[in-house]
PDB file of N, CA and C in Angstrom:
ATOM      1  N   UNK A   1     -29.488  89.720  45.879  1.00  0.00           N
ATOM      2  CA  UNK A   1     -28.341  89.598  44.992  1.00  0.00           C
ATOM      3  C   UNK A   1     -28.470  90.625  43.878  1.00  0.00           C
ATOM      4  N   UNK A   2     -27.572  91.463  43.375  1.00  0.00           N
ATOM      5  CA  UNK A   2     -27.255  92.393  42.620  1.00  0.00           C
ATOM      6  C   UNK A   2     -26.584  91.765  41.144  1.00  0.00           C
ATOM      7  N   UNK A   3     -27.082  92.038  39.948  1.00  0.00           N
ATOM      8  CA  UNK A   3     -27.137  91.568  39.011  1.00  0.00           C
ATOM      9  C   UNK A   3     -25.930  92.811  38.146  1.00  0.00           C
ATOM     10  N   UNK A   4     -24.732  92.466  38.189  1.00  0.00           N
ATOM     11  CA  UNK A   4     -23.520  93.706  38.090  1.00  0.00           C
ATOM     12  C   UNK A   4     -22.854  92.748  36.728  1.00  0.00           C
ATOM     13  N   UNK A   5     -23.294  93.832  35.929  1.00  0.00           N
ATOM     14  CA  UNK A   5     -22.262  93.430  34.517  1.00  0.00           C
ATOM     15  C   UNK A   5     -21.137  93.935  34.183  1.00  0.00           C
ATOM     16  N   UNK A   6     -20.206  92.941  34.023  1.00  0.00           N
ATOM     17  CA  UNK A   6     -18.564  93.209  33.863  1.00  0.00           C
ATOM     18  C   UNK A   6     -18.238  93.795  32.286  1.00  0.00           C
ATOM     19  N   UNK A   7     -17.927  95.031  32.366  1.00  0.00           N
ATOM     20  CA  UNK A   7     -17.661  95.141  30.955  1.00  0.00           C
ATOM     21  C   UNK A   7     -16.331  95.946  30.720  1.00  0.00           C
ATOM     22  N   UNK A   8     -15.465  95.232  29.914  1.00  0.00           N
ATOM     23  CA  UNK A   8     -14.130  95.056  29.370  1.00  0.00           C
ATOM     24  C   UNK A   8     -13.650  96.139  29.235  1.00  0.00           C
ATOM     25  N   UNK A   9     -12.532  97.098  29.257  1.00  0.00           N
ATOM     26  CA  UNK A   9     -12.221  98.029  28.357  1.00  0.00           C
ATOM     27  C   UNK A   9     -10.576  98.370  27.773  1.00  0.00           C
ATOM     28  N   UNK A  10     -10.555  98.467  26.991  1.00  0.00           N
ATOM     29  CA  UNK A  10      -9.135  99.260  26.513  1.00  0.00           C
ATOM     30  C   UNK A  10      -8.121 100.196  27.910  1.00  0.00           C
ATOM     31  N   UNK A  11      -8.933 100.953  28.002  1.00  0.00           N
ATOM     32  CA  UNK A  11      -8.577 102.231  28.164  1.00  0.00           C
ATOM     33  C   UNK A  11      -9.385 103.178  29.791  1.00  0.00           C
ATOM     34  N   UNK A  12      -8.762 103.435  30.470  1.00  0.00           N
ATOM     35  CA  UNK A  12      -9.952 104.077  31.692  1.00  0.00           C
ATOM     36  C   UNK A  12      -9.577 105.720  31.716  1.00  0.00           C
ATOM     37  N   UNK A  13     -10.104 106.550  32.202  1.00  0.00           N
ATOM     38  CA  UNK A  13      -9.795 108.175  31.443  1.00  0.00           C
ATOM     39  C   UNK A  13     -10.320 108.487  33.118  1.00  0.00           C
ATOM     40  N   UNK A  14      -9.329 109.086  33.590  1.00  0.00           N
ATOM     41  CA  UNK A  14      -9.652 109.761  35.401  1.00  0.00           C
ATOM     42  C   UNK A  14     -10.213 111.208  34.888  1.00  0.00           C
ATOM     43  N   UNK A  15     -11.279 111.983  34.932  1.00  0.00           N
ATOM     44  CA  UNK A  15     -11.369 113.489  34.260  1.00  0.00           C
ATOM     45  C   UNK A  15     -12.312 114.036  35.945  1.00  0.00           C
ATOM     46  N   UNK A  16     -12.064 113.047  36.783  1.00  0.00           N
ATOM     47  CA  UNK A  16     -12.847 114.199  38.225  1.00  0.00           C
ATOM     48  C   UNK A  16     -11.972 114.891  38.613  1.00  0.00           C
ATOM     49  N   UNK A  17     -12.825 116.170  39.026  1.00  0.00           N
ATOM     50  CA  UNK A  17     -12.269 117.484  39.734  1.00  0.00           C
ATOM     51  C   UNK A  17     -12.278 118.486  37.717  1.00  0.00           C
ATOM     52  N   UNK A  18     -12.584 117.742  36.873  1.00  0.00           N
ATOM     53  CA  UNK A  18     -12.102 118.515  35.474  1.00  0.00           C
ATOM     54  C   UNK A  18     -13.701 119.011  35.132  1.00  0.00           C
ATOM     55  N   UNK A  19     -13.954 120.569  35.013  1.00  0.00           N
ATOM     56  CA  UNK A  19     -15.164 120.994  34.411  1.00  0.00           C
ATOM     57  C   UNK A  19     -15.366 120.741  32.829  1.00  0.00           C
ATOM     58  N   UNK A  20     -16.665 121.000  32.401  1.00  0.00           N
ATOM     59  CA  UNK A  20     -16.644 121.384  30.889  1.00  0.00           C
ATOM     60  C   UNK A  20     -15.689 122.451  30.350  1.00  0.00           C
ATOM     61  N   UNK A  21     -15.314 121.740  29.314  1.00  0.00           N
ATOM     62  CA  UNK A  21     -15.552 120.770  28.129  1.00  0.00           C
ATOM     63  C   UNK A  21     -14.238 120.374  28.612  1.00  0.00           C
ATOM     64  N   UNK A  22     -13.388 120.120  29.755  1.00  0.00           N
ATOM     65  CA  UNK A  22     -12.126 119.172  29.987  1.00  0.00           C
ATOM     66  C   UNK A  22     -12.502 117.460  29.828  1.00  0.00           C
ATOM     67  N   UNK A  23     -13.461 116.739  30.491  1.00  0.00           N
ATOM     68  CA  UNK A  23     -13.850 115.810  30.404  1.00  0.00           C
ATOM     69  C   UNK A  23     -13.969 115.122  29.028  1.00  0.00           C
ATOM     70  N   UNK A  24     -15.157 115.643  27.933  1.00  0.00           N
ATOM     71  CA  UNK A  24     -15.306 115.754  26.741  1.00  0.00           C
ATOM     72  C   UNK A  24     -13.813 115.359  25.992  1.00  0.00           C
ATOM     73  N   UNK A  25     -13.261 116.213  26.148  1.00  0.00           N
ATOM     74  CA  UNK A  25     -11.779 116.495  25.740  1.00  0.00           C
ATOM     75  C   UNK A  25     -10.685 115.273  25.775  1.00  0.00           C
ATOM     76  N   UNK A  26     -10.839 115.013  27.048  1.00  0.00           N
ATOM     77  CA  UNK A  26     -10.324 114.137  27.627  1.00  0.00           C
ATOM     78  C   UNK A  26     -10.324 112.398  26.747  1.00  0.00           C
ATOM     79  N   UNK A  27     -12.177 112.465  26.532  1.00  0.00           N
ATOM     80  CA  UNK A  27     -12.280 111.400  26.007  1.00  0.00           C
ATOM     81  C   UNK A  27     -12.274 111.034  24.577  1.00  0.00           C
ATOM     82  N   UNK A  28     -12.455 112.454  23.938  1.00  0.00           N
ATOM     83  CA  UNK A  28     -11.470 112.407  22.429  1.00  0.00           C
ATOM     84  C   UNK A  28     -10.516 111.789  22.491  1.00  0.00           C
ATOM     85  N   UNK A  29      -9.964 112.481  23.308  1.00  0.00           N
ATOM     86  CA  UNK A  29      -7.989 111.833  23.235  1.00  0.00           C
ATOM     87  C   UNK A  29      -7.941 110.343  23.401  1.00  0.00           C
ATOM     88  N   UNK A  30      -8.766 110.089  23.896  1.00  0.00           N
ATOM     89  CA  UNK A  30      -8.980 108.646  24.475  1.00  0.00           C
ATOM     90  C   UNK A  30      -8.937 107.754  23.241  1.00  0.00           C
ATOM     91  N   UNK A  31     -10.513 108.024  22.854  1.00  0.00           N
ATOM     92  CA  UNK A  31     -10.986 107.262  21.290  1.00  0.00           C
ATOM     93  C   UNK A  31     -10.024 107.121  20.756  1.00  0.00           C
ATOM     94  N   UNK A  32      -8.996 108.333  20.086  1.00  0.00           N
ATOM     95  CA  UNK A  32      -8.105 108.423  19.275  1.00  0.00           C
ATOM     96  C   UNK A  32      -6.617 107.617  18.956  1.00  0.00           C
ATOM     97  N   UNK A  33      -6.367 106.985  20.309  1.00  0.00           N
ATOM     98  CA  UNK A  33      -5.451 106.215  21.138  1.00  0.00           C
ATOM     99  C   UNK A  33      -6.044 104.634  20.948  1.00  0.00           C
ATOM    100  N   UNK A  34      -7.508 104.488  20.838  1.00  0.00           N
ATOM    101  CA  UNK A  34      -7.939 102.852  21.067  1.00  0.00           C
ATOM    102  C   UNK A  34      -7.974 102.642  19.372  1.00  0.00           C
ATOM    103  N   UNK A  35      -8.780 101.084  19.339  1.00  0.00           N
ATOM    104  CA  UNK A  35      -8.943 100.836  17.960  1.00  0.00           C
ATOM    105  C   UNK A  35     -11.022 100.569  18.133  1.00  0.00           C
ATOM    106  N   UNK A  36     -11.279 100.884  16.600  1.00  0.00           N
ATOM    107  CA  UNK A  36     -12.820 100.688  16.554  1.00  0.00           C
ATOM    108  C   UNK A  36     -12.790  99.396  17.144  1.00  0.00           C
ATOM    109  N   UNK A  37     -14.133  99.507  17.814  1.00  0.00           N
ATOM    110  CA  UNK A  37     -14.828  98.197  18.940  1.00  0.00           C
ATOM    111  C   UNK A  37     -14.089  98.324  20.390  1.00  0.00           C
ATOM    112  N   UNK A  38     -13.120  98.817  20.666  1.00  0.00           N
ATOM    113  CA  UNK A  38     -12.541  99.170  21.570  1.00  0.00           C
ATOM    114  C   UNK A  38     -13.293  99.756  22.676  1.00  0.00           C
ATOM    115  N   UNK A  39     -13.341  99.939  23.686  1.00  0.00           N
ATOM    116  CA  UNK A  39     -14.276 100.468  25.357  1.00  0.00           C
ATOM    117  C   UNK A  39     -13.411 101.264  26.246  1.00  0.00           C
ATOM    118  N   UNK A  40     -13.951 102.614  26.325  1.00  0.00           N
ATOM    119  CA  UNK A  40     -13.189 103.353  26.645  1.00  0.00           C
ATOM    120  C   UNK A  40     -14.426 103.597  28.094  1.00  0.00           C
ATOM    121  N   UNK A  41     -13.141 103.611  29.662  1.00  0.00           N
ATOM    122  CA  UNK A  41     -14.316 104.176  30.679  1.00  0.00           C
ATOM    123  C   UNK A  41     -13.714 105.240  30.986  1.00  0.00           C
ATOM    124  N   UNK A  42     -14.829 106.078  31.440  1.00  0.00           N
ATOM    125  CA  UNK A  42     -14.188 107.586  31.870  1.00  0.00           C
ATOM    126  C   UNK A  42     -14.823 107.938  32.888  1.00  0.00           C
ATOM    127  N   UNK A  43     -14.050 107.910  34.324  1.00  0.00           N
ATOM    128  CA  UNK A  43     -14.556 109.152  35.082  1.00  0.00           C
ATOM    129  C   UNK A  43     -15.217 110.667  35.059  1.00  0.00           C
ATOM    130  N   UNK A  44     -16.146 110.985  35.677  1.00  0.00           N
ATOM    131  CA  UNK A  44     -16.259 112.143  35.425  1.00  0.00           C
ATOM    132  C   UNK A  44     -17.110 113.201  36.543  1.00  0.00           C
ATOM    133  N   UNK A  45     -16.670 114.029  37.001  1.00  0.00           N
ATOM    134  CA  UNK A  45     -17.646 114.608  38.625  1.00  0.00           C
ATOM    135  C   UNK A  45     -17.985 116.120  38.125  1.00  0.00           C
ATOM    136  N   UNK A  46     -18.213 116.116  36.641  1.00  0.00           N
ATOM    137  CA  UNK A  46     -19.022 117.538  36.313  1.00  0.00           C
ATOM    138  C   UNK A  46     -20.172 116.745  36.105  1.00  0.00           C
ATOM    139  N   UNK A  47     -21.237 117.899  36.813  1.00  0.00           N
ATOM    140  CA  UNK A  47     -22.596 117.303  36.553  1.00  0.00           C
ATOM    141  C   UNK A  47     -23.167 117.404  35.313  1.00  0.00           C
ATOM    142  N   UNK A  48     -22.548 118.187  34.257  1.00  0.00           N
ATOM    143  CA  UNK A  48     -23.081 118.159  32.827  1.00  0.00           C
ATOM    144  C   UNK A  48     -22.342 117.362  31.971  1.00  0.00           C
ATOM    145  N   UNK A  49     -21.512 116.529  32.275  1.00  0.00           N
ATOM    146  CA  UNK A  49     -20.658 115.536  31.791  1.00  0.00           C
ATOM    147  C   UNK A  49     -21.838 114.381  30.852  1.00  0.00           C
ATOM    148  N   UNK A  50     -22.851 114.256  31.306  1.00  0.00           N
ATOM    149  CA  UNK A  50     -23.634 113.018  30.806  1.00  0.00           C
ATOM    150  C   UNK A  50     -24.241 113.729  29.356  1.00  0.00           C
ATOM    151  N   UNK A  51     -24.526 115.011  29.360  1.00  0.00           N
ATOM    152  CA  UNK A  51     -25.300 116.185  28.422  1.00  0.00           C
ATOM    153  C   UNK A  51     -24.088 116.283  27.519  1.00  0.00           C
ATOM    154  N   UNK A  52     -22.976 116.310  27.680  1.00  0.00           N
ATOM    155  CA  UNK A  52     -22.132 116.813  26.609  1.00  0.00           C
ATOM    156  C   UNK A  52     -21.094 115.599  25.909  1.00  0.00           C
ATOM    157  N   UNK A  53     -21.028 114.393  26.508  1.00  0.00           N
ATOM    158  CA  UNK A  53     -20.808 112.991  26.154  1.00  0.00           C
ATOM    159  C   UNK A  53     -22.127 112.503  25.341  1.00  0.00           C
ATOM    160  N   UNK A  54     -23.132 112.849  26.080  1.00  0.00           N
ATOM    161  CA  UNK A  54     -24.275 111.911  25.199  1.00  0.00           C
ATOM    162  C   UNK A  54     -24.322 112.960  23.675  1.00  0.00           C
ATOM    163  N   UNK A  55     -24.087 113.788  23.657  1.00  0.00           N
ATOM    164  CA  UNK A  55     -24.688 114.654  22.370  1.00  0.00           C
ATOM    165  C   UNK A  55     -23.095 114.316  21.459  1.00  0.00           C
ATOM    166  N   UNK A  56     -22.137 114.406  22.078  1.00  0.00           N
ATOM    167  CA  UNK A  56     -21.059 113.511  20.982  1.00  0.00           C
ATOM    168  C   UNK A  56     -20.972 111.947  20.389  1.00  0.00           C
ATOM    169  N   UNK A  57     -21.100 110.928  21.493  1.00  0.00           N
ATOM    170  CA  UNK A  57     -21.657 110.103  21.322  1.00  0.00           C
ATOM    171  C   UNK A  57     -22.385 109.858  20.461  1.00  0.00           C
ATOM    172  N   UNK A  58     -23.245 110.146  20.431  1.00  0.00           N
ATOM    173  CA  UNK A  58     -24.275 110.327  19.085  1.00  0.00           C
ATOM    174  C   UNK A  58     -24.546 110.917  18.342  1.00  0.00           C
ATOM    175  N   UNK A  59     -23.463 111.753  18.168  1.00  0.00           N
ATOM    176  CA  UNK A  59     -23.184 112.591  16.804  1.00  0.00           C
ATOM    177  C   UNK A  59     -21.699 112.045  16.198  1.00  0.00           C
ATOM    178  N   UNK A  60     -21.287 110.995  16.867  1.00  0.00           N
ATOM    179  CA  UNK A  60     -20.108 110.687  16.268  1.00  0.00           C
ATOM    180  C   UNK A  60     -20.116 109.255  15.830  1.00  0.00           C
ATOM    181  N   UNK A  61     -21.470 108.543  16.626  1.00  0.00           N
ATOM    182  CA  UNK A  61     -21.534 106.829  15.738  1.00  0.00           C
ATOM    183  C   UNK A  61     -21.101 106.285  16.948  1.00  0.00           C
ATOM    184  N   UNK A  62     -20.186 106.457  18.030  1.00  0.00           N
ATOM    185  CA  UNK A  62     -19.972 105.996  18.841  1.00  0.00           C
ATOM    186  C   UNK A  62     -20.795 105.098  19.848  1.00  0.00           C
ATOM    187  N   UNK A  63     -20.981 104.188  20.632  1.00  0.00           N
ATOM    188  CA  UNK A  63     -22.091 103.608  21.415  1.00  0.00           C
ATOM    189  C   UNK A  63     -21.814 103.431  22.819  1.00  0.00           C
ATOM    190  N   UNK A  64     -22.715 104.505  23.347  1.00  0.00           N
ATOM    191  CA  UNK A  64     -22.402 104.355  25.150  1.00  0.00           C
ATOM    192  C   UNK A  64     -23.513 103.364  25.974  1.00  0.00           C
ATOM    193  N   UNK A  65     -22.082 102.501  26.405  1.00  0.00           N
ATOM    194  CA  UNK A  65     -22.689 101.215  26.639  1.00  0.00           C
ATOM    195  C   UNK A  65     -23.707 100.840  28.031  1.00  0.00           C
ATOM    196  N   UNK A  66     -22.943 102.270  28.924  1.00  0.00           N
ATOM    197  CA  UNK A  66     -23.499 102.133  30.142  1.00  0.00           C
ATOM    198  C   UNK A  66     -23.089 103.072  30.779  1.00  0.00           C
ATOM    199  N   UNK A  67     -23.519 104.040  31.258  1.00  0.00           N
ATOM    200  CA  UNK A  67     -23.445 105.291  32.163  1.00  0.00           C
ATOM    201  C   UNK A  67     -23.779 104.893  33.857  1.00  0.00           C
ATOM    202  N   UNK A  68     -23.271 105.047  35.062  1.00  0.00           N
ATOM    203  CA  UNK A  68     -23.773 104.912  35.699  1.00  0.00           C
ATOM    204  C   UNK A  68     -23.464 105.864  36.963  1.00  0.00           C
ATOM    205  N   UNK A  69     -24.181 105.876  37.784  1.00  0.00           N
ATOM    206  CA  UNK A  69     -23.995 107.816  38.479  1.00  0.00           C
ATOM    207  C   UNK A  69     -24.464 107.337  40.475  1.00  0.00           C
ATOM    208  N   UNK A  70     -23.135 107.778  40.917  1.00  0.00           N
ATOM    209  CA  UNK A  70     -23.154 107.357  42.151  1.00  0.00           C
ATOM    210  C   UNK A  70     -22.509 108.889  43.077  1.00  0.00           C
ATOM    211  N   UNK A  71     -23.738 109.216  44.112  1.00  0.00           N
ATOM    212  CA  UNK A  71     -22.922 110.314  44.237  1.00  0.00           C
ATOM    213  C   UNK A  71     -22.912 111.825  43.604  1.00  0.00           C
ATOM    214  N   UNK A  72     -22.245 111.981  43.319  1.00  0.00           N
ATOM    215  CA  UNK A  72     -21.072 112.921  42.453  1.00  0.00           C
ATOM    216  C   UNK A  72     -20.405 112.995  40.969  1.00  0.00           C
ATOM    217  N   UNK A  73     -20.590 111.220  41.145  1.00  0.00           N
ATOM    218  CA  UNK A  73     -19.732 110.129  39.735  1.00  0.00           C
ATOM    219  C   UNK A  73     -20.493 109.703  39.076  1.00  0.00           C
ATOM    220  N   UNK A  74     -20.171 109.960  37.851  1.00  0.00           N
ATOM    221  CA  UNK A  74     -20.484 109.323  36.638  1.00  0.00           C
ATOM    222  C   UNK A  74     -19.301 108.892  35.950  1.00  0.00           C
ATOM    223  N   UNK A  75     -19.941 107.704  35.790  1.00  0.00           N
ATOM    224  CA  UNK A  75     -18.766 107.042  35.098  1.00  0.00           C
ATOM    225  C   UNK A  75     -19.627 106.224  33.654  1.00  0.00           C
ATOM    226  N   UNK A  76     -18.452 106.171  32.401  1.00  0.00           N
ATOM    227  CA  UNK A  76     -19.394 105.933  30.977  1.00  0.00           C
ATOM    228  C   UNK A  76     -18.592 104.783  30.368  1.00  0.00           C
ATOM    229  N   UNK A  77     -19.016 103.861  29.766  1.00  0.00           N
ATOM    230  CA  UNK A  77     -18.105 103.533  29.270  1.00  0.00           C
ATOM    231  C   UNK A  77     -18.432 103.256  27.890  1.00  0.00           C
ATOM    232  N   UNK A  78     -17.810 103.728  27.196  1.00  0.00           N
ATOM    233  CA  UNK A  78     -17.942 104.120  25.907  1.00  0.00           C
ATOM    234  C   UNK A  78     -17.230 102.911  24.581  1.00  0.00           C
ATOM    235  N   UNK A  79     -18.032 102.177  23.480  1.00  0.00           N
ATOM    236  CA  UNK A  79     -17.867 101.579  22.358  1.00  0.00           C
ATOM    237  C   UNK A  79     -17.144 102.439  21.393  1.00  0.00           C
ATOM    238  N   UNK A  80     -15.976 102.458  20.582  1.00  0.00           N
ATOM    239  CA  UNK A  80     -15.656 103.351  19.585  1.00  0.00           C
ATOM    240  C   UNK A  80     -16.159 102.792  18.521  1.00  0.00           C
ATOM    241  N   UNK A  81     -16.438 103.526  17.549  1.00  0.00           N
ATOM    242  CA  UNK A  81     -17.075 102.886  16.535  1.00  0.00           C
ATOM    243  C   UNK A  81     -16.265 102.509  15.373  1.00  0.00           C
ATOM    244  N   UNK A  82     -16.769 101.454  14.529  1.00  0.00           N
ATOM    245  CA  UNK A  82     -15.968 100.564  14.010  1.00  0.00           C
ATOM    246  C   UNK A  82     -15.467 101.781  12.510  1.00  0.00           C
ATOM    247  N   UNK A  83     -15.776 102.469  12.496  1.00  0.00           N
ATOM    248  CA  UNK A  83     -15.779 103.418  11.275  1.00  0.00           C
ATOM    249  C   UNK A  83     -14.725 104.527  11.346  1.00  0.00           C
TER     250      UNK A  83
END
């Protein structure tokens, strides 16, 4: 049995087939659209997608709740921060 946590979101962001910095981009627009505490998930099939989310992420206060990478896919789903 597989132990799979359901987690909520606002908002889902399709960015496969999109290179750097489209993805990134993508999920600005996103944040900007939800409210703080809000969960934003985002597709994403650039392989540097996790390198350039995680270094915003945490330069912006934001909290990524769970990344997970199948494939090709990464998919994130992202906390906006209450600030």
């Amino acid at each position: 049995m597989t132990d799979i946590t359901i987690i909520e979101y606002a908002l889902e962001v399709d960015a496969s087939g999109l290179n750097c910095p489209l993805p990134l981009l993508r999920l600005k627009k996103a944040l900007m659209e939800v409210q703080g505490g809000d969960v934003v998930k985002i597709i994403a099939t650039d392989p540097a997608a996790h390198l350039d989310i995680g270094v915003y992420v945490e330069q912006t206060g934001h909290q990524l709740l769970e990344l997970t990478r199948q494939n090709n896919v990464q998919v994130f789903f992202i906390r906006k921060s209450q600030l």
